[in-house]
C-alpha atoms as a PDB file:
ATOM      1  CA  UNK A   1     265.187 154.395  -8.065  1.00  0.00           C
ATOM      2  CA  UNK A   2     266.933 156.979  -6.368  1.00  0.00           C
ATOM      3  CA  UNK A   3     263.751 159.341  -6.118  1.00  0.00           C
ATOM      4  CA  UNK A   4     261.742 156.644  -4.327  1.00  0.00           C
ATOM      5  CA  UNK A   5     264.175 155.932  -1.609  1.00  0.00           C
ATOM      6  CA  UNK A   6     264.548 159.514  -0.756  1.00  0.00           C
ATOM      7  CA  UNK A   7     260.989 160.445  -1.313  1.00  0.00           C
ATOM      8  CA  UNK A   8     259.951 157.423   1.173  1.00  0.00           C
ATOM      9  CA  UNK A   9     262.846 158.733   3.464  1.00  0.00           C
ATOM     10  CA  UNK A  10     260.981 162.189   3.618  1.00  0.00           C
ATOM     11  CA  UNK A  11     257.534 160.827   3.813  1.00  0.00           C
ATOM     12  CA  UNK A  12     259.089 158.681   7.093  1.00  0.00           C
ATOM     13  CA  UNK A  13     260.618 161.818   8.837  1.00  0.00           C
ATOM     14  CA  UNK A  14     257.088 163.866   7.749  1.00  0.00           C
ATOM     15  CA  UNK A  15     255.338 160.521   9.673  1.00  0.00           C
ATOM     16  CA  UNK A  16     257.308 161.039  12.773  1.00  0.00           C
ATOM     17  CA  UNK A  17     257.138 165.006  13.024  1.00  0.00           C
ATOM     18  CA  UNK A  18     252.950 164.066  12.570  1.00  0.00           C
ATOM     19  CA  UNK A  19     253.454 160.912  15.039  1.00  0.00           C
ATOM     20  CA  UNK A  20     255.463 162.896  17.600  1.00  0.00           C
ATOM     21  CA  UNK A  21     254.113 166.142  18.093  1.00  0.00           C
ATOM     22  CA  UNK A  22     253.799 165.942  21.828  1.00  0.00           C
ATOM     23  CA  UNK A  23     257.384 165.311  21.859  1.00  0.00           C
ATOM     24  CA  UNK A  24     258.627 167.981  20.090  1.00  0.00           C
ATOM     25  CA  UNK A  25     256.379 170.140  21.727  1.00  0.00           C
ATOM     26  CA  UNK A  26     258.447 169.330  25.556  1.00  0.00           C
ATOM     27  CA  UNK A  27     261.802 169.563  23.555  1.00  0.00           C
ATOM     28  CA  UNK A  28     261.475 172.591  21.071  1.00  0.00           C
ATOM     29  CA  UNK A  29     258.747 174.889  23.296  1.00  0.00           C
ATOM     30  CA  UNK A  30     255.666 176.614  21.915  1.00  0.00           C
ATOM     31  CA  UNK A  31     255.363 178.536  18.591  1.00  0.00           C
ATOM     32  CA  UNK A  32     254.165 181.876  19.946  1.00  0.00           C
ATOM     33  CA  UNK A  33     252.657 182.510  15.921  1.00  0.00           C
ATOM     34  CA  UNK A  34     250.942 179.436  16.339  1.00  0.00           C
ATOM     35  CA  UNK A  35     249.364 179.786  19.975  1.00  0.00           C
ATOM     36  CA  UNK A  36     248.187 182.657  18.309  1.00  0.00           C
ATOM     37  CA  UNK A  37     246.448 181.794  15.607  1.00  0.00           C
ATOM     38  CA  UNK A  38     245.928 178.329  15.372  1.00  0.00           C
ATOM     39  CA  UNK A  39     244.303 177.957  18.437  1.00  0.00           C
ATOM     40  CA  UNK A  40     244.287 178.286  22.193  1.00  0.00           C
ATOM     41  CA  UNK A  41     245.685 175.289  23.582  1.00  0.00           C
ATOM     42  CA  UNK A  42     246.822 172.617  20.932  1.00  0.00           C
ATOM     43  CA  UNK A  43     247.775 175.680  18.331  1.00  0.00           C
ATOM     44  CA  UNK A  44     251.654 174.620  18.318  1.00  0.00           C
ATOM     45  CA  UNK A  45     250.699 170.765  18.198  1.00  0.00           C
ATOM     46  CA  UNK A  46     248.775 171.796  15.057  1.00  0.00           C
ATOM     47  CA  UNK A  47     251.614 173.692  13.500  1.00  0.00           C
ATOM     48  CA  UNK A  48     254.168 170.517  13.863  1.00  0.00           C
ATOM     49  CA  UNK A  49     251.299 168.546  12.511  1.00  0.00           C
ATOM     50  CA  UNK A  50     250.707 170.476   9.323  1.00  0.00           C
ATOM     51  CA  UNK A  51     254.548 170.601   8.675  1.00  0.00           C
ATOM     52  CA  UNK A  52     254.777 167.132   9.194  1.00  0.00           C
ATOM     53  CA  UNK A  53     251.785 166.698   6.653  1.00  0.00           C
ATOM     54  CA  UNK A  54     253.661 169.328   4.055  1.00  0.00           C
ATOM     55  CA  UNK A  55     256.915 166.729   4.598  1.00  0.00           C
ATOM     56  CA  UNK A  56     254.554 163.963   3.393  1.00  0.00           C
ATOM     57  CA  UNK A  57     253.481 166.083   0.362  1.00  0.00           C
ATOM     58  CA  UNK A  58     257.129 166.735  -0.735  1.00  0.00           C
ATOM     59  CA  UNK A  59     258.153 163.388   0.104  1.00  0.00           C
ATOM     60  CA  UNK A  60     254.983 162.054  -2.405  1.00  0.00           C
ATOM     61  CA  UNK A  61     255.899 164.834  -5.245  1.00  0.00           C
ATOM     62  CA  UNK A  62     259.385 163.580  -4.644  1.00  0.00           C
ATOM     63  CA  UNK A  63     258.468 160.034  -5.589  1.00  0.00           C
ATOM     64  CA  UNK A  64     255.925 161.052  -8.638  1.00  0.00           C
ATOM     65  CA  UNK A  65     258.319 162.949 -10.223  1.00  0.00           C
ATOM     66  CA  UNK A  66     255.867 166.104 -10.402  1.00  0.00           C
ATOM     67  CA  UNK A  67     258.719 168.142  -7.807  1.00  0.00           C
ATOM     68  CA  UNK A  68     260.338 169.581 -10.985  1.00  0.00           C
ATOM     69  CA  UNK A  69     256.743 170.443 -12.606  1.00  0.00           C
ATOM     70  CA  UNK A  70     255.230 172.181  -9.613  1.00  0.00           C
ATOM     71  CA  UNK A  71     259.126 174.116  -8.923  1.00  0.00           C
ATOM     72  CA  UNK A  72     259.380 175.416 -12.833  1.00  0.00           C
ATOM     73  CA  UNK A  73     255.475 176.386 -12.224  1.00  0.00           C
ATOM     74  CA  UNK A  74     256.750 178.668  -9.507  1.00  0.00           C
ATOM     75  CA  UNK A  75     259.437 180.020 -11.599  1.00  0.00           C
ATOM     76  CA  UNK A  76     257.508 180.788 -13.883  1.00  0.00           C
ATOM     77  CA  UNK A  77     255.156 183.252 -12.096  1.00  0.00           C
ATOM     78  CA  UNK A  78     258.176 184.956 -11.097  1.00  0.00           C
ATOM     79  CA  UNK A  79     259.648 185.599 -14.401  1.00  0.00           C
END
């Protein structure tokens, strides 16, 4: 029960970083990486986007239960 809550909490803060891009764009500037290579003029939108999306993700792996799978997967390649 636990995992849902906080995997729908996650999803809801990866909604608003999506949602509110334009916002955190005036409050938190431009990503110079990301007006690079993302694009010319909406390249830092795009970048809170995409994190916002990868929140989701985690957020939906959270609830699933496949967090621990895909982590020891990554361990793995290391060791």
């Amino acid at each position: 029960m636990g995992n849902i809550i906080l995997g729908l909490l996650i999803i809801g803060a990866g909604f608003m970083i999506t949602y509110k891009s334009e916002w955190l764009l005036h409050n938190l500037g431009r990503v110079q990486w990301a007006e690079a290579h993302l694009g010319l003029e909406g390249g830092t939108r795009l970048f809170y986007r995409l994190i916002g999306i990868g929140i989701i993700f985690l957020g939906i792996f959270i609830i699933t239960g496949i967090w621990s799978d895909i982590l020891g997967g990554f361990v793995k390649l290391f060791t």
